[in-house]
C-alpha atoms as a PDB file:
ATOM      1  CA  UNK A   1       6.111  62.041  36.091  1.00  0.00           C
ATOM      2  CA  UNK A   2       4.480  65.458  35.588  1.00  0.00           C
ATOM      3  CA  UNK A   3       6.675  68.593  35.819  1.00  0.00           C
ATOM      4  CA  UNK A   4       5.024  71.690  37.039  1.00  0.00           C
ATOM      5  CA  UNK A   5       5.490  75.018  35.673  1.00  0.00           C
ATOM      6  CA  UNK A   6       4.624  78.057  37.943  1.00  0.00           C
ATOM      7  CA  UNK A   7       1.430  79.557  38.648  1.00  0.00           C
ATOM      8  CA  UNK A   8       0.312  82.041  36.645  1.00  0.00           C
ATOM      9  CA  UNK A   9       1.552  85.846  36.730  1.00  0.00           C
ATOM     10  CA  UNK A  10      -0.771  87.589  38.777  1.00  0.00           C
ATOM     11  CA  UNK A  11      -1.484  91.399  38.495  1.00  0.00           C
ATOM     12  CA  UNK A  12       0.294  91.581  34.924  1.00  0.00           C
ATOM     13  CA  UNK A  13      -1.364  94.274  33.234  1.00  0.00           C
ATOM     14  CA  UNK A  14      -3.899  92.248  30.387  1.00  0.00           C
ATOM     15  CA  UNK A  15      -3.392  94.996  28.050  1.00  0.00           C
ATOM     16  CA  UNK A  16       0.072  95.444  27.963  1.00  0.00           C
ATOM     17  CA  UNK A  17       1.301  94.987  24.430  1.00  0.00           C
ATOM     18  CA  UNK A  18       3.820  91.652  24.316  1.00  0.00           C
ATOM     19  CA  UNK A  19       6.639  91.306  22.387  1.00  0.00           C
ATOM     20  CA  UNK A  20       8.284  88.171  21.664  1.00  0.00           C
ATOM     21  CA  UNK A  21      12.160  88.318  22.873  1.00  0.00           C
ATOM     22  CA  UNK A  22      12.903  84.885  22.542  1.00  0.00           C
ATOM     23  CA  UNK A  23      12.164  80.949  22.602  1.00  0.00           C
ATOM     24  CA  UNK A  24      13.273  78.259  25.273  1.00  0.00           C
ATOM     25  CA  UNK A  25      15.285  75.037  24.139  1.00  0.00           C
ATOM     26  CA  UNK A  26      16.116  72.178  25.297  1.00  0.00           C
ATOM     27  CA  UNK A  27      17.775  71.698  28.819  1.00  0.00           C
ATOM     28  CA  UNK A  28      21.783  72.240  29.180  1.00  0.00           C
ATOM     29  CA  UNK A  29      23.590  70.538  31.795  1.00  0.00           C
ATOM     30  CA  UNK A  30      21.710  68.611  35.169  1.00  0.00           C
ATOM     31  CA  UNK A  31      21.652  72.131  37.037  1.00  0.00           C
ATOM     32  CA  UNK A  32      18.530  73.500  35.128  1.00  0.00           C
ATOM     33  CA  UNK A  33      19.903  75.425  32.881  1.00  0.00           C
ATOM     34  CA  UNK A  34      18.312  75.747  29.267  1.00  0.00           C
ATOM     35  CA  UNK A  35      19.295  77.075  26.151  1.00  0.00           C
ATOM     36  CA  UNK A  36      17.577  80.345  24.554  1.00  0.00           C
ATOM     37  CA  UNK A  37      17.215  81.535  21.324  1.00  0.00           C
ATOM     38  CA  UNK A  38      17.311  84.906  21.486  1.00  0.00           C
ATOM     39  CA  UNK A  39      15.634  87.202  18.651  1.00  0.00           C
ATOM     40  CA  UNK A  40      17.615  90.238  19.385  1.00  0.00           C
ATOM     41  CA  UNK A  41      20.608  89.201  21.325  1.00  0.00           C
ATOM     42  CA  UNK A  42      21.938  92.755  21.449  1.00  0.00           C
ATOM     43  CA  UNK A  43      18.835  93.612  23.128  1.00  0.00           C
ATOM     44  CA  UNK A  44      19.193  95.698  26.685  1.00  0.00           C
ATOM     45  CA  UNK A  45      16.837  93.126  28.006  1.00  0.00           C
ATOM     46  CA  UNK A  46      18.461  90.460  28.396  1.00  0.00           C
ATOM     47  CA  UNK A  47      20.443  90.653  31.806  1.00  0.00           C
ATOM     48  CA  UNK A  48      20.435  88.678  35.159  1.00  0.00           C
ATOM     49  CA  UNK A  49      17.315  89.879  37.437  1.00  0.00           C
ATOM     50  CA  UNK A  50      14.938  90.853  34.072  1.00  0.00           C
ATOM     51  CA  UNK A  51      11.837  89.397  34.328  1.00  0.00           C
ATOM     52  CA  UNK A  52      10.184  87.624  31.605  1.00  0.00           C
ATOM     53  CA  UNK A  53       6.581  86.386  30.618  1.00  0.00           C
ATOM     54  CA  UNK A  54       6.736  82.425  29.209  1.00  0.00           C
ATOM     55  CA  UNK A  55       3.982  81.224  27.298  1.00  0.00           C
ATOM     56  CA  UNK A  56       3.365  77.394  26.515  1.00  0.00           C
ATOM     57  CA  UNK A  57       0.748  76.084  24.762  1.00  0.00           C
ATOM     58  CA  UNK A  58      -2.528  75.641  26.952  1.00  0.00           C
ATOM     59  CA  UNK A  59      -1.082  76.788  30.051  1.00  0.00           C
ATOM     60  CA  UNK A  60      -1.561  80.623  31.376  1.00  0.00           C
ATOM     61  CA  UNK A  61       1.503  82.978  31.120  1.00  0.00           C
ATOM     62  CA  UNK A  62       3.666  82.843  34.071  1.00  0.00           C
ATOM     63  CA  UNK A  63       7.163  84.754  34.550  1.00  0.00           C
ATOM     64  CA  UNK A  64      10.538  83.291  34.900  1.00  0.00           C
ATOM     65  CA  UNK A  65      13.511  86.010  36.162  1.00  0.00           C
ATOM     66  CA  UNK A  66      16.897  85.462  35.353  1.00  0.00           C
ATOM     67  CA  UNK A  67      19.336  84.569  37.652  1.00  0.00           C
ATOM     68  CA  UNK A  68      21.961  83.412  35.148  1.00  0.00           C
ATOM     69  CA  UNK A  69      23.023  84.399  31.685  1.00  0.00           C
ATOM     70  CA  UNK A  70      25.974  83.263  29.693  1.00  0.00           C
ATOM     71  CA  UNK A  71      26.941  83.082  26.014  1.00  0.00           C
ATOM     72  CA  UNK A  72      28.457  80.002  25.283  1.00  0.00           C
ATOM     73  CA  UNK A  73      29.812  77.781  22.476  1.00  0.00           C
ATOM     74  CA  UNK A  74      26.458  76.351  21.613  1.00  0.00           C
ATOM     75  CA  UNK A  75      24.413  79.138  22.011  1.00  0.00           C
ATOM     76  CA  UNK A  76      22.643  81.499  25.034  1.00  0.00           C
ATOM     77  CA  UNK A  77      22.085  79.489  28.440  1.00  0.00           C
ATOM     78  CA  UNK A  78      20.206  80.885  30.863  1.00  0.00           C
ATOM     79  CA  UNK A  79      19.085  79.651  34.247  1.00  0.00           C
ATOM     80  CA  UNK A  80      15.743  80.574  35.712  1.00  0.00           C
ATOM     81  CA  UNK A  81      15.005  80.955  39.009  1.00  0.00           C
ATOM     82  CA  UNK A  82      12.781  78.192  40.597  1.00  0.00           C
ATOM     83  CA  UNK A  83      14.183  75.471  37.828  1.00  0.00           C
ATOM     84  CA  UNK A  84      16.895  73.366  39.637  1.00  0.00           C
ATOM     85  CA  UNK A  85      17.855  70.692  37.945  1.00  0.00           C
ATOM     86  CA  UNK A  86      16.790  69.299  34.680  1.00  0.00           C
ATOM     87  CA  UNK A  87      14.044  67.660  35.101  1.00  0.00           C
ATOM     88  CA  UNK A  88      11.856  71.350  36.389  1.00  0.00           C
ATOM     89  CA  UNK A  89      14.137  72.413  33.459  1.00  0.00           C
ATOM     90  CA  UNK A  90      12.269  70.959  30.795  1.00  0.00           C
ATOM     91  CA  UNK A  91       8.937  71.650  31.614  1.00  0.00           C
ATOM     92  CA  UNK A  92      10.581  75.054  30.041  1.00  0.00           C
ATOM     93  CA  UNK A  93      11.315  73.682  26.418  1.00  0.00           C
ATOM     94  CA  UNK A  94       9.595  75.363  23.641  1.00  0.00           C
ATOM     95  CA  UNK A  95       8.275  78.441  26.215  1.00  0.00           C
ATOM     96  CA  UNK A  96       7.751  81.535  24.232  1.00  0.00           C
ATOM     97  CA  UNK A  97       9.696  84.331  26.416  1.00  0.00           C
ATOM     98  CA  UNK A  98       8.203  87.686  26.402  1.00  0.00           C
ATOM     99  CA  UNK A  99       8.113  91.514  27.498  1.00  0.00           C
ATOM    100  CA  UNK A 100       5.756  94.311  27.763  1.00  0.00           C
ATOM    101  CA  UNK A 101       6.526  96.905  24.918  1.00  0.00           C
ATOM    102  CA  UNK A 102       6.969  99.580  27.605  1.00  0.00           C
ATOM    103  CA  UNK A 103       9.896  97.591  28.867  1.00  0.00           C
ATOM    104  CA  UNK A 104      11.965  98.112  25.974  1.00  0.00           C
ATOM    105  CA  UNK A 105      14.485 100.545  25.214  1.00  0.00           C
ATOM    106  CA  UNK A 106      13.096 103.510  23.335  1.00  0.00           C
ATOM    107  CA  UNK A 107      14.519 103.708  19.642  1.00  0.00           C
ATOM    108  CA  UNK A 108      16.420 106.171  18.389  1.00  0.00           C
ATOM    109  CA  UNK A 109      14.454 108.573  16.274  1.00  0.00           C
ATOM    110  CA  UNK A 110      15.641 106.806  12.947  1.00  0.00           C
ATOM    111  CA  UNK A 111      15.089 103.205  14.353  1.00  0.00           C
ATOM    112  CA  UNK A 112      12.271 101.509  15.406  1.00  0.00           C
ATOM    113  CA  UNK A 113      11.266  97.557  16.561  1.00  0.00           C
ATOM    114  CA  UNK A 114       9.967  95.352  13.300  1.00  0.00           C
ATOM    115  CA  UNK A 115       6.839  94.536  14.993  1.00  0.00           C
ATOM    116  CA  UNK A 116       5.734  97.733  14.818  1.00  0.00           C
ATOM    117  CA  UNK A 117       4.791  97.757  11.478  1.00  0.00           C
ATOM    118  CA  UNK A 118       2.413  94.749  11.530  1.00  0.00           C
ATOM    119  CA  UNK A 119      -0.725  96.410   9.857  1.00  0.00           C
ATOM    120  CA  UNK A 120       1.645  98.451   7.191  1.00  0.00           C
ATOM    121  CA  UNK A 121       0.504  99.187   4.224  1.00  0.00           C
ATOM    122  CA  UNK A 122       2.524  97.325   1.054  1.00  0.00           C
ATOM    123  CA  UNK A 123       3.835  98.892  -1.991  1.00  0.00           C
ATOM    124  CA  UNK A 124       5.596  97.501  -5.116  1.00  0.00           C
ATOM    125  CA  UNK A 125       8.651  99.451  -5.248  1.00  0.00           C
ATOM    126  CA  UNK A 126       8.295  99.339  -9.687  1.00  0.00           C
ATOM    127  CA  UNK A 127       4.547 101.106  -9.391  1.00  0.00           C
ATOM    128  CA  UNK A 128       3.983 102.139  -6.091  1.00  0.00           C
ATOM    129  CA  UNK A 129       0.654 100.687  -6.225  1.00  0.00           C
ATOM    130  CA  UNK A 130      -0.419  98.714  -2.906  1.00  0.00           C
ATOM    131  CA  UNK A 131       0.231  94.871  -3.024  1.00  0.00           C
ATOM    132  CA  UNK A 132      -0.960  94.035   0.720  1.00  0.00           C
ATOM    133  CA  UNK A 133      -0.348  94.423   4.281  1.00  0.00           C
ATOM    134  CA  UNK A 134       2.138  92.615   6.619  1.00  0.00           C
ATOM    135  CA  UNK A 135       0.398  90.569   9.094  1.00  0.00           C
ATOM    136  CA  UNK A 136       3.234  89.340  11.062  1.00  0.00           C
ATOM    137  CA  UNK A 137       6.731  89.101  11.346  1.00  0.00           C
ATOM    138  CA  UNK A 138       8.285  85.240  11.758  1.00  0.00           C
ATOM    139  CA  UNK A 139      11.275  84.694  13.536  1.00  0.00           C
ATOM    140  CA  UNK A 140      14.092  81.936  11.970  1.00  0.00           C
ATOM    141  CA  UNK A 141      17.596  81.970  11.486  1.00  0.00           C
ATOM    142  CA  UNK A 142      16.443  85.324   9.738  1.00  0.00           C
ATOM    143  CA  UNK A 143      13.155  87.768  10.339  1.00  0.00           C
ATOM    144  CA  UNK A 144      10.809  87.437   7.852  1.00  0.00           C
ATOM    145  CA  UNK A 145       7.750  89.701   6.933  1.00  0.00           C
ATOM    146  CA  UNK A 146       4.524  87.828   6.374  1.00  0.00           C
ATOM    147  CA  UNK A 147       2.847  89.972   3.766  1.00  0.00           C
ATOM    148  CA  UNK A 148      -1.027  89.579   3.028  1.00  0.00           C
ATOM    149  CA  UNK A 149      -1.294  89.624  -0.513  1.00  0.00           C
ATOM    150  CA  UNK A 150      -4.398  91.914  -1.772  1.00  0.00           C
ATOM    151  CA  UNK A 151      -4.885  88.997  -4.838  1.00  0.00           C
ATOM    152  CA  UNK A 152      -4.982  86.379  -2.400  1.00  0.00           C
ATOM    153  CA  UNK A 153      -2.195  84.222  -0.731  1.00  0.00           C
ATOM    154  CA  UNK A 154       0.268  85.471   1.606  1.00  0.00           C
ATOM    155  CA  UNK A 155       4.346  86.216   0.909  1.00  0.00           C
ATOM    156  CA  UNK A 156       7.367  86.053   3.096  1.00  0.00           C
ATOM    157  CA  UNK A 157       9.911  88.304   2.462  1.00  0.00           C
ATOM    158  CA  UNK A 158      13.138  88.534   4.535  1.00  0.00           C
ATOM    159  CA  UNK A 159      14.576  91.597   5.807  1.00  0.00           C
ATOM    160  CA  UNK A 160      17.466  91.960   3.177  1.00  0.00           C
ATOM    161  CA  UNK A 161      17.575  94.589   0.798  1.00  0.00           C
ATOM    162  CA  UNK A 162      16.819  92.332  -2.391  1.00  0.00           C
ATOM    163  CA  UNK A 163      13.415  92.110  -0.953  1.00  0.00           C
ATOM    164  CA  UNK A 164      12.675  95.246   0.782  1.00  0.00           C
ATOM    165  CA  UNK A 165      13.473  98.640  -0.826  1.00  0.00           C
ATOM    166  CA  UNK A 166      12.244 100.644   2.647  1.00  0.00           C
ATOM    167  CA  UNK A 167      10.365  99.921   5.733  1.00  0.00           C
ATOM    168  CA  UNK A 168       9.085 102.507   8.469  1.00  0.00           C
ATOM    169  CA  UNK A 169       7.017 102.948  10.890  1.00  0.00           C
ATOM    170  CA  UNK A 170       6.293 105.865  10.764  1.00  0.00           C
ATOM    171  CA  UNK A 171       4.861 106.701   7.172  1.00  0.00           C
ATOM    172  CA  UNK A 172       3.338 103.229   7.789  1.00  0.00           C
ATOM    173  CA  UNK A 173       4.318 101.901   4.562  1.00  0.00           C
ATOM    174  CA  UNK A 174       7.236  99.059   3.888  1.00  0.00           C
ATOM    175  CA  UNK A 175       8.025  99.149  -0.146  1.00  0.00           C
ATOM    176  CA  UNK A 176       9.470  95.506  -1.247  1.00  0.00           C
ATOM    177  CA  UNK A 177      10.713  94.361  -4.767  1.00  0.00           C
ATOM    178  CA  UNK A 178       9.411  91.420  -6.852  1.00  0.00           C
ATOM    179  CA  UNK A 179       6.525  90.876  -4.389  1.00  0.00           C
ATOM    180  CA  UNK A 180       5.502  87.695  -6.752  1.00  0.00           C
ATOM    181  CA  UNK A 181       8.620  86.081  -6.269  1.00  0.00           C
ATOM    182  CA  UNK A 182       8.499  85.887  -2.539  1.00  0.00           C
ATOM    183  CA  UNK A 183       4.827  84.800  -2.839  1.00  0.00           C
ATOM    184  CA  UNK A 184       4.059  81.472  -0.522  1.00  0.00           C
ATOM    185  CA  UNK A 185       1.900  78.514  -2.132  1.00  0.00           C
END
């Protein structure tokens, strides 16, 4: 049996920048529930009636709203509206949830959202010389800064002090420690 997913969004602006709020899991219960892995789950988004974008692979983006939210034992469950039992559930599983950047709260003047500093240069916090630039951020158990490495390779560093001495966006600049130990083969 095939399980549809909506149509595409129409009249979402294309060049709207998208940032990634969270991943679908598996189905929870027969009443289409799923779980979600939330990146920020302190984040003002996440409410019943926000809209989201979902992304899965080779199908167009298409939005799911919230019509129930609850934190439970085993994680975030969320129901979506249109997904009624578990079967139109998991056509949902592994959907990459999404927002425009202009939905999100603005920062306060000394914060700022990690993805914003994609494209920062990187310094070694001994010599202050430039080591790379971060070309993503990776989300796991922990947020990790991919880091392209000016002598080739790439590094992940996690967002823990021991690896980063300062990050900002707005000198543009994120200063890590013992770059070459974080380095990726």
């Amino acid at each position: 049996m095939t399980v549809k997913v909506p149509e595409a969004a129409r009249g979402l602006d294309p060049e709207a920048i998208l940032v990634e709020v969270g991943k679908v899991g598996r189905p929870h219960g027969l009443d289409g529930r799923v779980r979600v892995h939330q990146f920020n789950p302190q984040s003002e988004i996440w409410h019943e009636g926000r809209t989201l974008r979902a992304r899965l692979p080779g199908k167009p983006v298409f939005l799911l709203e919230i019509i129930e939210l609850k934190h439970m034992n085993v994680g975030t469950v969320v129901r979506f509206a249109g997904f009624d039992d578990r079967t139109s559930a998991t056509a949902l599983t592994h959907a990459i949830l999404s927002v425009a950047q202009s939905d999100l709260p603005e920062p306060q003047a000394d914060e700022f959202y990690l993805h914003e500093i994609v494209g920062a240069e990187v310094l070694d916090a001994a010599t202050q010389a430039r080591v790379g630039v971060v070309s993503g951020i990776l989300e796991t158990n922990i947020e990790l800064i991919e880091v392209r490495l000016d002598a080739g390779g790439t590094a992940l560093l996690p967002v823990v002090s021991e690896a980063i001495e300062s990050l900002g966006r707005i000198k543009g600049q994120v200063v890590v420690r013992d770059i070459e130990d974080w380095r990726s083969e």
